[in-house]
PDB file of N, CA and C in Angstrom:
ATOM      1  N   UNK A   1      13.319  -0.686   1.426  1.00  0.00           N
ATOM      2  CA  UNK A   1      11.906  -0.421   1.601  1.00  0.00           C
ATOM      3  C   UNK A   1      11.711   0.328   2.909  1.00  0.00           C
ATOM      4  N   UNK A   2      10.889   1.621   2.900  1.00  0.00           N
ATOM      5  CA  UNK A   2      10.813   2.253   3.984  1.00  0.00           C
ATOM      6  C   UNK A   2       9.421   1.668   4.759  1.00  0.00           C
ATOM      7  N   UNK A   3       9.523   2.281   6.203  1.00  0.00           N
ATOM      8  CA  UNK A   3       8.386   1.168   6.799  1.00  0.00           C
ATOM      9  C   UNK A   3       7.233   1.543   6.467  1.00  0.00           C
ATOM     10  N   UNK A   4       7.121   2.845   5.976  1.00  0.00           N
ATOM     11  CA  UNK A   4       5.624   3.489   5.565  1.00  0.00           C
ATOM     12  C   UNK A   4       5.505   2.419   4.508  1.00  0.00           C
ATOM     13  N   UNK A   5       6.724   2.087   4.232  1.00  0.00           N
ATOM     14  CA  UNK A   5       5.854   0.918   2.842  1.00  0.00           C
ATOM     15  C   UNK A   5       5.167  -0.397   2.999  1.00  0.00           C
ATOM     16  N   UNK A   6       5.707  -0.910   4.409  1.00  0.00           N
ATOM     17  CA  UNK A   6       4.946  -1.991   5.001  1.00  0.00           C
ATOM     18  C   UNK A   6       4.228  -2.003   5.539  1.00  0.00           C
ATOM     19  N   UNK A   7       3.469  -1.091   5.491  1.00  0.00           N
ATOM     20  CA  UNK A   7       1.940  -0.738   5.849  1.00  0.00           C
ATOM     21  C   UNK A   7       0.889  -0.585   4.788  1.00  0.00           C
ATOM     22  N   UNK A   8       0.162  -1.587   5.239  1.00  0.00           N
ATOM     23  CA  UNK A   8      -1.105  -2.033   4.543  1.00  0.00           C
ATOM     24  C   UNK A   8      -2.084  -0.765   5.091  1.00  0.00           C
ATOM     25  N   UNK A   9      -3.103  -0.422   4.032  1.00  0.00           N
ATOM     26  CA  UNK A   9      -4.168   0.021   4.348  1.00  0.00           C
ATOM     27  C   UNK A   9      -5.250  -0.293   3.452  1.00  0.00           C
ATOM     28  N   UNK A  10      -6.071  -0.920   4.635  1.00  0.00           N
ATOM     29  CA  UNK A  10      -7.740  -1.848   4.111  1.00  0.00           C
ATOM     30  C   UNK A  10      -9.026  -0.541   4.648  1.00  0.00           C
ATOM     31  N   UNK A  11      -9.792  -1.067   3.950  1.00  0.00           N
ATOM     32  CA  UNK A  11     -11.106  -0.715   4.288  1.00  0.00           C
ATOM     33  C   UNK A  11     -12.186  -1.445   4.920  1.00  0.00           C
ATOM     34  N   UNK A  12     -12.518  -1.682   5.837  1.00  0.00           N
ATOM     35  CA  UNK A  12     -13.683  -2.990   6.759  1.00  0.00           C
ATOM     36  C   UNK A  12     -14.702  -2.334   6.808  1.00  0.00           C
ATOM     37  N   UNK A  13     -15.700  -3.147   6.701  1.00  0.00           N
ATOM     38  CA  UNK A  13     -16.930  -3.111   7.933  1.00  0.00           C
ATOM     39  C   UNK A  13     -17.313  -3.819   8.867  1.00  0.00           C
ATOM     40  N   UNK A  14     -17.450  -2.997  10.090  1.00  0.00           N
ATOM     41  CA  UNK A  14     -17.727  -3.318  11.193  1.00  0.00           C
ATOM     42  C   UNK A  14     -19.186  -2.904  11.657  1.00  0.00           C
ATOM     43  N   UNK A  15     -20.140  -3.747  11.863  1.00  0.00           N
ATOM     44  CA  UNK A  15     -21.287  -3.398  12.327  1.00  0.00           C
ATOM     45  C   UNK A  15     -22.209  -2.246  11.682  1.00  0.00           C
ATOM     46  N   UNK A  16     -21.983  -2.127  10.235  1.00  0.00           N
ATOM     47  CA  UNK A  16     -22.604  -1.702   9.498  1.00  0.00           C
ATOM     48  C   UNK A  16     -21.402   0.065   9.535  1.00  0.00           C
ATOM     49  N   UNK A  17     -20.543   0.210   9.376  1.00  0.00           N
ATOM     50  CA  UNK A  17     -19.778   0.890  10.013  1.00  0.00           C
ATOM     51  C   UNK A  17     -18.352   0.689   8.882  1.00  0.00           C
ATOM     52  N   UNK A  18     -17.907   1.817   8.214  1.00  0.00           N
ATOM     53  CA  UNK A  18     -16.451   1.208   7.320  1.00  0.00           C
ATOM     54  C   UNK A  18     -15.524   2.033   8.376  1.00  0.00           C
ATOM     55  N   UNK A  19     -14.330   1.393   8.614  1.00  0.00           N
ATOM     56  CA  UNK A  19     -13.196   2.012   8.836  1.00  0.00           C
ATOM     57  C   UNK A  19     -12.109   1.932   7.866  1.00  0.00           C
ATOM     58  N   UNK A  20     -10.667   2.463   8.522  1.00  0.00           N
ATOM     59  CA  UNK A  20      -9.693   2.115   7.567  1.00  0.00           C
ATOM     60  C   UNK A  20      -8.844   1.678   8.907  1.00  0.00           C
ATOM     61  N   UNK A  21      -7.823   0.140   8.456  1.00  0.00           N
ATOM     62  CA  UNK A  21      -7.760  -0.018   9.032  1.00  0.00           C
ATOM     63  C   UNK A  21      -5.873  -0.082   8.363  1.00  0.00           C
ATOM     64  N   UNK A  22      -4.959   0.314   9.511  1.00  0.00           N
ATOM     65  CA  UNK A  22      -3.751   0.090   8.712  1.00  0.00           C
ATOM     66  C   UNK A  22      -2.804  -0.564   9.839  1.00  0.00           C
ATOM     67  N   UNK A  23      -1.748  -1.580   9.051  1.00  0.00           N
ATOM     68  CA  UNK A  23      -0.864  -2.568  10.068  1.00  0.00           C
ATOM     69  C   UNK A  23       0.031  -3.299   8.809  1.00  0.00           C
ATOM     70  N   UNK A  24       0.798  -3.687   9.991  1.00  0.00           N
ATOM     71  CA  UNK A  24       1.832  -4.503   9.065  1.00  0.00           C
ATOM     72  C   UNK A  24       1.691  -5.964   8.694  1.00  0.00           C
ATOM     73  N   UNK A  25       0.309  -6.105   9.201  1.00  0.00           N
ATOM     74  CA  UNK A  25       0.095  -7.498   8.948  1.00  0.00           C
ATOM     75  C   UNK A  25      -0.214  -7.631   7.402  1.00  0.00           C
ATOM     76  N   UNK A  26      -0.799  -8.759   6.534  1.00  0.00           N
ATOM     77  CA  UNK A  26      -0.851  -9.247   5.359  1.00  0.00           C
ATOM     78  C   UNK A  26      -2.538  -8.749   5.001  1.00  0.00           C
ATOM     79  N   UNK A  27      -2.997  -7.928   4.264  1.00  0.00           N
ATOM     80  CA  UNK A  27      -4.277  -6.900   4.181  1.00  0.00           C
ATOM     81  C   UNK A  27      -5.541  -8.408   4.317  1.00  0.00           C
ATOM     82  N   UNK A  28      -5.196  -9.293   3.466  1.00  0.00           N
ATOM     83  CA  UNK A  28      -6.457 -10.222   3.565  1.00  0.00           C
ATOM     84  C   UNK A  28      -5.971 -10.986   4.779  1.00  0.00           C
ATOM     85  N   UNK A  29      -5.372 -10.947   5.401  1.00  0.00           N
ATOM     86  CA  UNK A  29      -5.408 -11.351   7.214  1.00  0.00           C
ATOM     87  C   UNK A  29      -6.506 -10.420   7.705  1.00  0.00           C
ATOM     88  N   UNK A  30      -6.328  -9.020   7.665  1.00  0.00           N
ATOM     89  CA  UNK A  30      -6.594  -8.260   8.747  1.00  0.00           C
ATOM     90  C   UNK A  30      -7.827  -8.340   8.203  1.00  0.00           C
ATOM     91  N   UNK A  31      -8.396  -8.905   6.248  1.00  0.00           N
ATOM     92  CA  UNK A  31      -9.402  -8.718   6.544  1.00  0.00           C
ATOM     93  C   UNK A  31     -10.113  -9.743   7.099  1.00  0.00           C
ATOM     94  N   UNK A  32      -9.728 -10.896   7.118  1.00  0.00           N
ATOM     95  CA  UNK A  32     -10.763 -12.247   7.465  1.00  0.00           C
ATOM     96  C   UNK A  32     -10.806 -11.785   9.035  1.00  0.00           C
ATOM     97  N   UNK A  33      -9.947 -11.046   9.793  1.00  0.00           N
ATOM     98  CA  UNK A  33     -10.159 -10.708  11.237  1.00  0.00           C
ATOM     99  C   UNK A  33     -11.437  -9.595  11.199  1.00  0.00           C
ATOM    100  N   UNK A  34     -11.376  -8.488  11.232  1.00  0.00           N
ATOM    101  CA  UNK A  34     -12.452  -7.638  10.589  1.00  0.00           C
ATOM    102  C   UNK A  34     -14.143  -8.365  10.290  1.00  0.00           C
ATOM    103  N   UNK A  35     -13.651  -9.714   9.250  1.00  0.00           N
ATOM    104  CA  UNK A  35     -15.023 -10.113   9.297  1.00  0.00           C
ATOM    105  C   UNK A  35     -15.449 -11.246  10.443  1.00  0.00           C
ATOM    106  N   UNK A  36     -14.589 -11.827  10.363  1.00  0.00           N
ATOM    107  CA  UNK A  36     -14.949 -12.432  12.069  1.00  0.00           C
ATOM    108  C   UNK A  36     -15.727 -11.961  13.393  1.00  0.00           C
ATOM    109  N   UNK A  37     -14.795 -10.691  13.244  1.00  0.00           N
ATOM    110  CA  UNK A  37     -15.395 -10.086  14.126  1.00  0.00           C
ATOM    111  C   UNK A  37     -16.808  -9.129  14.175  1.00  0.00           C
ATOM    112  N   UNK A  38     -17.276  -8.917  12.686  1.00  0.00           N
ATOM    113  CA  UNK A  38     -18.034  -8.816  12.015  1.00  0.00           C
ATOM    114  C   UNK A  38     -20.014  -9.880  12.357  1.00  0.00           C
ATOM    115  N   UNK A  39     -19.458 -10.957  12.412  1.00  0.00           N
ATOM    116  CA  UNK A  39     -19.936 -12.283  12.485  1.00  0.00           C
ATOM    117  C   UNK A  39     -20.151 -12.519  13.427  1.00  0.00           C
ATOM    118  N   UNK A  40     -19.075 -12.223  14.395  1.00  0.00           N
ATOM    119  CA  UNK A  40     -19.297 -12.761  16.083  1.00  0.00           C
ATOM    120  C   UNK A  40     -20.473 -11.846  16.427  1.00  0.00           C
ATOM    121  N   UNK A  41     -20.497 -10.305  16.206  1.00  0.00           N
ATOM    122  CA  UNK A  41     -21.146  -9.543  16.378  1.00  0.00           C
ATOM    123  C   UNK A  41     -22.645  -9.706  16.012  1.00  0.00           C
ATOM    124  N   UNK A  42     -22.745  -9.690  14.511  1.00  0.00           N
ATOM    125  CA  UNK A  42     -24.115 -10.410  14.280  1.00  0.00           C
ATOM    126  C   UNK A  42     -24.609 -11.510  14.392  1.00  0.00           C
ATOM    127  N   UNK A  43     -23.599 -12.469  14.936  1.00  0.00           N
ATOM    128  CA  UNK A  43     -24.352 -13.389  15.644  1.00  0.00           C
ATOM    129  C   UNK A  43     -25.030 -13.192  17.178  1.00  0.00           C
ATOM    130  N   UNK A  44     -24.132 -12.677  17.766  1.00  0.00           N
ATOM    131  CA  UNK A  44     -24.811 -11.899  19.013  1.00  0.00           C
ATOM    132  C   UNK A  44     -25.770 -11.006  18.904  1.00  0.00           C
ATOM    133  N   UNK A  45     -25.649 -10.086  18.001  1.00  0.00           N
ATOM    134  CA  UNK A  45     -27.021  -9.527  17.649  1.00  0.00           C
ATOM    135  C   UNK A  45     -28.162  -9.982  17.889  1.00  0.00           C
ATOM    136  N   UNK A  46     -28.306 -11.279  16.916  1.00  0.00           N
ATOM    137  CA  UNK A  46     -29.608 -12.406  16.495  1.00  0.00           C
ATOM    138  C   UNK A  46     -30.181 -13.214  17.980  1.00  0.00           C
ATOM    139  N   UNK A  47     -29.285 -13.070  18.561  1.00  0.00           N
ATOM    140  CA  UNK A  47     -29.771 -13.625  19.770  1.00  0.00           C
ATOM    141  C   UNK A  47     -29.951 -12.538  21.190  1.00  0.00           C
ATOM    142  N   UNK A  48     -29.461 -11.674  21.099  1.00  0.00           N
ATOM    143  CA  UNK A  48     -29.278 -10.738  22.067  1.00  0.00           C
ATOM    144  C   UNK A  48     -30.404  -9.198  21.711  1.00  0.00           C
ATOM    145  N   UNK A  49     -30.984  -8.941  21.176  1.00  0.00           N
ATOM    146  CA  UNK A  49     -32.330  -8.349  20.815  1.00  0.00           C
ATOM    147  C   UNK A  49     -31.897  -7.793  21.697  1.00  0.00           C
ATOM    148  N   UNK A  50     -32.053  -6.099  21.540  1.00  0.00           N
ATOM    149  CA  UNK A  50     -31.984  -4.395  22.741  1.00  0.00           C
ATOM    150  C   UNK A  50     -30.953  -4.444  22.937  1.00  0.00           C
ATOM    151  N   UNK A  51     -29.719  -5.188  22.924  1.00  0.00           N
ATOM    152  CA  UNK A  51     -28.375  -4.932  22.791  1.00  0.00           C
ATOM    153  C   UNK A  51     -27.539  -3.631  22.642  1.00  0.00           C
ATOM    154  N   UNK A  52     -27.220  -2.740  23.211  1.00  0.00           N
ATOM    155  CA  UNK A  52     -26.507  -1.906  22.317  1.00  0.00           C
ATOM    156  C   UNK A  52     -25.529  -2.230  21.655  1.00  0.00           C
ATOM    157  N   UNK A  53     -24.842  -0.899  20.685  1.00  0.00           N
ATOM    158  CA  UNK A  53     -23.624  -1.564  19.597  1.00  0.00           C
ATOM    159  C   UNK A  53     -22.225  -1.885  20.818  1.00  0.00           C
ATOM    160  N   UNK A  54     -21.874  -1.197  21.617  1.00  0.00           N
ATOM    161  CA  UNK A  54     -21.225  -1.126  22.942  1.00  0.00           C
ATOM    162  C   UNK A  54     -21.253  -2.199  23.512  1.00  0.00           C
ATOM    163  N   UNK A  55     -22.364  -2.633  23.794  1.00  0.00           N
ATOM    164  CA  UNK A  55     -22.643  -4.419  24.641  1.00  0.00           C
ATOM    165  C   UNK A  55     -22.136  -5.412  23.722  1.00  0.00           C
ATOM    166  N   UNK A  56     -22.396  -5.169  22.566  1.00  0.00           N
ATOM    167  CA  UNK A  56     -22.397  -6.313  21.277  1.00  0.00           C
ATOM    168  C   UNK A  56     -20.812  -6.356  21.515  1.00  0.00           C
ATOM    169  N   UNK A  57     -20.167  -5.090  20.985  1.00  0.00           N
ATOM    170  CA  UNK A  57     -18.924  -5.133  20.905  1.00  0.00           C
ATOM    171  C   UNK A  57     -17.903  -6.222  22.521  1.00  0.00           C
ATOM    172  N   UNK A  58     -18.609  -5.645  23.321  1.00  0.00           N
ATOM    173  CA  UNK A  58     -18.166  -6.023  24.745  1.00  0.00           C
ATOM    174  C   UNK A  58     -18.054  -7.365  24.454  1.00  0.00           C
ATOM    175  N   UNK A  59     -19.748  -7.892  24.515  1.00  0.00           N
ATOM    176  CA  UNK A  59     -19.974  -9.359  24.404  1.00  0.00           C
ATOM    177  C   UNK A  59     -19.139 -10.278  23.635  1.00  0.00           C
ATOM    178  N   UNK A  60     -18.946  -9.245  22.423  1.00  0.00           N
ATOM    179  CA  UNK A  60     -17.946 -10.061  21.276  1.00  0.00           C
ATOM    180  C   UNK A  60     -16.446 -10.158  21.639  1.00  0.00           C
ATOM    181  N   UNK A  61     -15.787  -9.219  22.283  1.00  0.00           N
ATOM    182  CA  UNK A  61     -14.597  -9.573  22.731  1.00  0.00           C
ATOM    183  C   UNK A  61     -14.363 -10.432  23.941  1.00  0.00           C
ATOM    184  N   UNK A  62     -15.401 -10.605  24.920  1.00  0.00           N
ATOM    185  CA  UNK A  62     -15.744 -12.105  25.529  1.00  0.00           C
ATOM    186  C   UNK A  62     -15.305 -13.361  25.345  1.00  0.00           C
ATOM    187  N   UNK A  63     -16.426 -13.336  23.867  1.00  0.00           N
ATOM    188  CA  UNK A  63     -16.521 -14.178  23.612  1.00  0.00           C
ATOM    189  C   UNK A  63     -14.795 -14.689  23.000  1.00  0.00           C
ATOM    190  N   UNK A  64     -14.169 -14.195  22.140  1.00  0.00           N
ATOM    191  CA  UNK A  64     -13.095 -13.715  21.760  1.00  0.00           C
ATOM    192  C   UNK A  64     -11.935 -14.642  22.776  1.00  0.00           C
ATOM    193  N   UNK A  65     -12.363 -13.777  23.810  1.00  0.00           N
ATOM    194  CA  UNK A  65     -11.158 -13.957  25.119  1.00  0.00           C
ATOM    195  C   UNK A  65     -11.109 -15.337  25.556  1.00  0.00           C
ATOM    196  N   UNK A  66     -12.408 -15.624  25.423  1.00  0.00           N
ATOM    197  CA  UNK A  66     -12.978 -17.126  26.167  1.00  0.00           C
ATOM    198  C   UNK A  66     -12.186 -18.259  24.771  1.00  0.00           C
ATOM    199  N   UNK A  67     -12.164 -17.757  23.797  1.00  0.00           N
ATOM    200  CA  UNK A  67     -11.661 -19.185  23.028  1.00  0.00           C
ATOM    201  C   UNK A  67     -10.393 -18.872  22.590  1.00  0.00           C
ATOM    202  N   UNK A  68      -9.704 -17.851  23.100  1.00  0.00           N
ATOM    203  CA  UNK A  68      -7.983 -17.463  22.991  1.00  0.00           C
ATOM    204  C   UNK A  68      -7.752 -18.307  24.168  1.00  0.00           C
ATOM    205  N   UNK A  69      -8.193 -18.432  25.649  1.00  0.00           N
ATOM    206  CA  UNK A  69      -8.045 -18.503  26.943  1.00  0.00           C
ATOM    207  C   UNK A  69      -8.447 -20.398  26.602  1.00  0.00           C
ATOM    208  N   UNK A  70      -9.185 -20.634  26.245  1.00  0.00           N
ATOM    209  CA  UNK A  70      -9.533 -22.408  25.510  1.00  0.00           C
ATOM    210  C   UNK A  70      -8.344 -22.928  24.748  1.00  0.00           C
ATOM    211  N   UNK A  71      -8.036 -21.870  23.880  1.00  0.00           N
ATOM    212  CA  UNK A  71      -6.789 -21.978  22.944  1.00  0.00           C
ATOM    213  C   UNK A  71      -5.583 -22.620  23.799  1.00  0.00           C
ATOM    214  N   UNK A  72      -5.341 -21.656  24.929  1.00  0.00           N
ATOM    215  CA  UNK A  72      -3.880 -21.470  25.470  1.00  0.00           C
ATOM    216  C   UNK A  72      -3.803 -22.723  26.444  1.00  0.00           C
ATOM    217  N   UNK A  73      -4.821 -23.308  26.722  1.00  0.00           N
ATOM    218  CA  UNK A  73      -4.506 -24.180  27.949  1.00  0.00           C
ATOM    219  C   UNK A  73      -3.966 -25.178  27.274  1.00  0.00           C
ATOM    220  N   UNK A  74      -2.421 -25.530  28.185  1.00  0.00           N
ATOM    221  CA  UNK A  74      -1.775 -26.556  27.816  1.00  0.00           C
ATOM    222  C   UNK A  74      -0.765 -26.327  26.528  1.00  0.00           C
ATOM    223  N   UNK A  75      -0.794 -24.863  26.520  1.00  0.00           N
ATOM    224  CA  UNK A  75       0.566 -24.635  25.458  1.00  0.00           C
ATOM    225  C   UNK A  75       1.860 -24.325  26.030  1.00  0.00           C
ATOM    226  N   UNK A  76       2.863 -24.500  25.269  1.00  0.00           N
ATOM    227  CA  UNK A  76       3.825 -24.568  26.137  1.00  0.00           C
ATOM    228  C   UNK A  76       4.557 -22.669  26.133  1.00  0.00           C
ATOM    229  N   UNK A  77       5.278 -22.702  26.852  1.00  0.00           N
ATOM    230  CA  UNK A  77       5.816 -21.516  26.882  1.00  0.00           C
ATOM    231  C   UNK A  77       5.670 -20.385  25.717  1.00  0.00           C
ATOM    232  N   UNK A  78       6.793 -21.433  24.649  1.00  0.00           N
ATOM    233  CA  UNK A  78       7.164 -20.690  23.559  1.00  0.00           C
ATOM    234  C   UNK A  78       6.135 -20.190  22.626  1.00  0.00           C
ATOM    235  N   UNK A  79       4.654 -21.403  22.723  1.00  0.00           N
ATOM    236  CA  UNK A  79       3.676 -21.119  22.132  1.00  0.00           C
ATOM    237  C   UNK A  79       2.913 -20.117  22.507  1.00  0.00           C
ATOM    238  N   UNK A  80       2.696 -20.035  24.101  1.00  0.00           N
ATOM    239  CA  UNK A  80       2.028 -18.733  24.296  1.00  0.00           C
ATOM    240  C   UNK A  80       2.674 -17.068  24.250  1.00  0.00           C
ATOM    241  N   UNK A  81       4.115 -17.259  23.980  1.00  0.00           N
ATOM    242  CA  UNK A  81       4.746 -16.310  24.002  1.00  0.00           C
ATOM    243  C   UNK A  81       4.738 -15.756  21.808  1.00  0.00           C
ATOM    244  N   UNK A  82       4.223 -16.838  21.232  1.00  0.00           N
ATOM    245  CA  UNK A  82       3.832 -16.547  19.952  1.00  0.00           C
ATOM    246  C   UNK A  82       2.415 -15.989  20.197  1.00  0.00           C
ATOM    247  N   UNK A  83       1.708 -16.651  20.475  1.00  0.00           N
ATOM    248  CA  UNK A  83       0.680 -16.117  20.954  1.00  0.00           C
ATOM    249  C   UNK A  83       0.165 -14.295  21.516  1.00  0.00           C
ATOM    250  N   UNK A  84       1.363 -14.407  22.149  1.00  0.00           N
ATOM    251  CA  UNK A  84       1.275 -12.868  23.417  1.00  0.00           C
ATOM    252  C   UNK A  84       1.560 -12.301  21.910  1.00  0.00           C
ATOM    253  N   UNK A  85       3.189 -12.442  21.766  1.00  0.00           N
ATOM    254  CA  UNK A  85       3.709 -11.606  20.126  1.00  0.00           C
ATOM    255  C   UNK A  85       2.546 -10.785  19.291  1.00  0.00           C
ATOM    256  N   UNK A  86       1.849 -12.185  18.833  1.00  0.00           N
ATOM    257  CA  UNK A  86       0.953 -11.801  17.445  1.00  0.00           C
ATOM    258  C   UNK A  86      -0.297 -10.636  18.392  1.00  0.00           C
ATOM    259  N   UNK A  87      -0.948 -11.325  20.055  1.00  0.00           N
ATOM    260  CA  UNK A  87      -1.711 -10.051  20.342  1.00  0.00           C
ATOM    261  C   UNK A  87      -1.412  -8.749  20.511  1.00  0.00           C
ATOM    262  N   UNK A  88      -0.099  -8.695  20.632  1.00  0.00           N
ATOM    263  CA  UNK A  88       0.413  -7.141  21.234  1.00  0.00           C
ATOM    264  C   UNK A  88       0.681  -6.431  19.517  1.00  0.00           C
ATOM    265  N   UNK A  89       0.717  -7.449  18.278  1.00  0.00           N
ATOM    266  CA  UNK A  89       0.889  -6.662  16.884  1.00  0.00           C
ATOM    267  C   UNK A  89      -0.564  -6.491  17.112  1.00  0.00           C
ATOM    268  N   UNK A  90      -1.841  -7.194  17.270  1.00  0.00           N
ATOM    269  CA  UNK A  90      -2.899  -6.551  16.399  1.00  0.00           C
ATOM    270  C   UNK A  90      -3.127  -5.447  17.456  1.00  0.00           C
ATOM    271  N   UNK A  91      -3.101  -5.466  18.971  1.00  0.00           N
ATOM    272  CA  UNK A  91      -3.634  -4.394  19.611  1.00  0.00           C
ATOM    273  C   UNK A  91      -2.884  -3.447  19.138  1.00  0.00           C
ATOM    274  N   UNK A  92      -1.238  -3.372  18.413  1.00  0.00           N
ATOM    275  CA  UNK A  92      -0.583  -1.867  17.969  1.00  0.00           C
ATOM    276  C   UNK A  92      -1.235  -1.501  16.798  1.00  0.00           C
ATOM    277  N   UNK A  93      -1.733  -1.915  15.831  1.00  0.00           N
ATOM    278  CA  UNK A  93      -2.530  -2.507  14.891  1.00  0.00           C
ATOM    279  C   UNK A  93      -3.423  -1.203  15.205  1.00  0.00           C
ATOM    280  N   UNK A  94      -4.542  -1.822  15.797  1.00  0.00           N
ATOM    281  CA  UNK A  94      -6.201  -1.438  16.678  1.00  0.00           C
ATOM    282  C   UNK A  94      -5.141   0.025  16.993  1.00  0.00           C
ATOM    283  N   UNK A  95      -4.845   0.199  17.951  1.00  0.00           N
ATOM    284  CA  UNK A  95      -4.342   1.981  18.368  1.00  0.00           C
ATOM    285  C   UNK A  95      -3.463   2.692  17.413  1.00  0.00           C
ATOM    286  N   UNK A  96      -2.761   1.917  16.497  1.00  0.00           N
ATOM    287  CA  UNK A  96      -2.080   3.307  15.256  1.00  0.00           C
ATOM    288  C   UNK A  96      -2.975   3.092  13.908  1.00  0.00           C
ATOM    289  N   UNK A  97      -3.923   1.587  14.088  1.00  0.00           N
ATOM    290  CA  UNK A  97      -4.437   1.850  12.533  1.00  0.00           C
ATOM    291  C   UNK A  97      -5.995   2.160  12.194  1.00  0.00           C
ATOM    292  N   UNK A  98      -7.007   2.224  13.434  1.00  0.00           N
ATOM    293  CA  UNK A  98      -8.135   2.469  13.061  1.00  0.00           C
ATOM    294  C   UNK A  98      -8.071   3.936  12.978  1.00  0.00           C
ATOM    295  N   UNK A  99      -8.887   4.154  12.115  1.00  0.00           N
ATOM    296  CA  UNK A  99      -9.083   5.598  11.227  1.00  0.00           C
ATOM    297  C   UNK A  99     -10.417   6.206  11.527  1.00  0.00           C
ATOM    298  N   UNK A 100     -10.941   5.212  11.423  1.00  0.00           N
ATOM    299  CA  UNK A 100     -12.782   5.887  11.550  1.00  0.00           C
ATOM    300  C   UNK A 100     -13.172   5.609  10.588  1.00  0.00           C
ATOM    301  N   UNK A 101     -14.225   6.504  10.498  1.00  0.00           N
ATOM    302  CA  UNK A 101     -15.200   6.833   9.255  1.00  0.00           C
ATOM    303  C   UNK A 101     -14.089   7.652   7.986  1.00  0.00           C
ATOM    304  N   UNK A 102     -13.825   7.550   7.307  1.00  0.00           N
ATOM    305  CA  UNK A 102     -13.039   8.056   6.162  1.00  0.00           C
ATOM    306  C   UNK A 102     -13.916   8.122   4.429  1.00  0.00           C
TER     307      UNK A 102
END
């Protein structure tokens, strides 16, 4: 199997917004991430009124950081080094697989 073959490519929406999104992760992973992040967003929305899409986004990876950073306290090495692993796949993820508008 060549690696172009282990690449998934999904379609999301983000903030009223489709991309394409492509990675080697498992397609209904990347999508329940996608809508999460989806969610975090319009939930911040609902409360954050004049927001831009920029702030929302900001706010939402915050928020994000704050319960990865809740997550990690008190894991041990090996766990946060699974941890680091899986963030450094989705950020390669995020820079070789968002597409845009397509």
């Amino acid at each position: 199997m060549s690696d172009s073959e282990d690449i998934a490519k999904i379609r999301v929406t983000i903030m009223g917004r489709e991309y394409t999104l492509r990675g080697d992760l498992n397609p209904e992973y990347m999508e329940t991430l996608a809508k999460r992040v989806n969610d975090k967003i319009e939930d911040l929305r609902s409360v954050a009124s004049g927001v831009d899409a920029l702030q929302l986004a900001i706010l939402a990876a915050l928020n994000f950081a704050d319960e990865a950073e809740q997550l990690t306290g008190g894991q041990s090495p090996t766990e946060l080094g699974d941890i680091e692993e899986k963030t450094r796949r989705l950020i390669s993820m995020l820079e070789k697989g968002i597409v845009g508008d397509v």
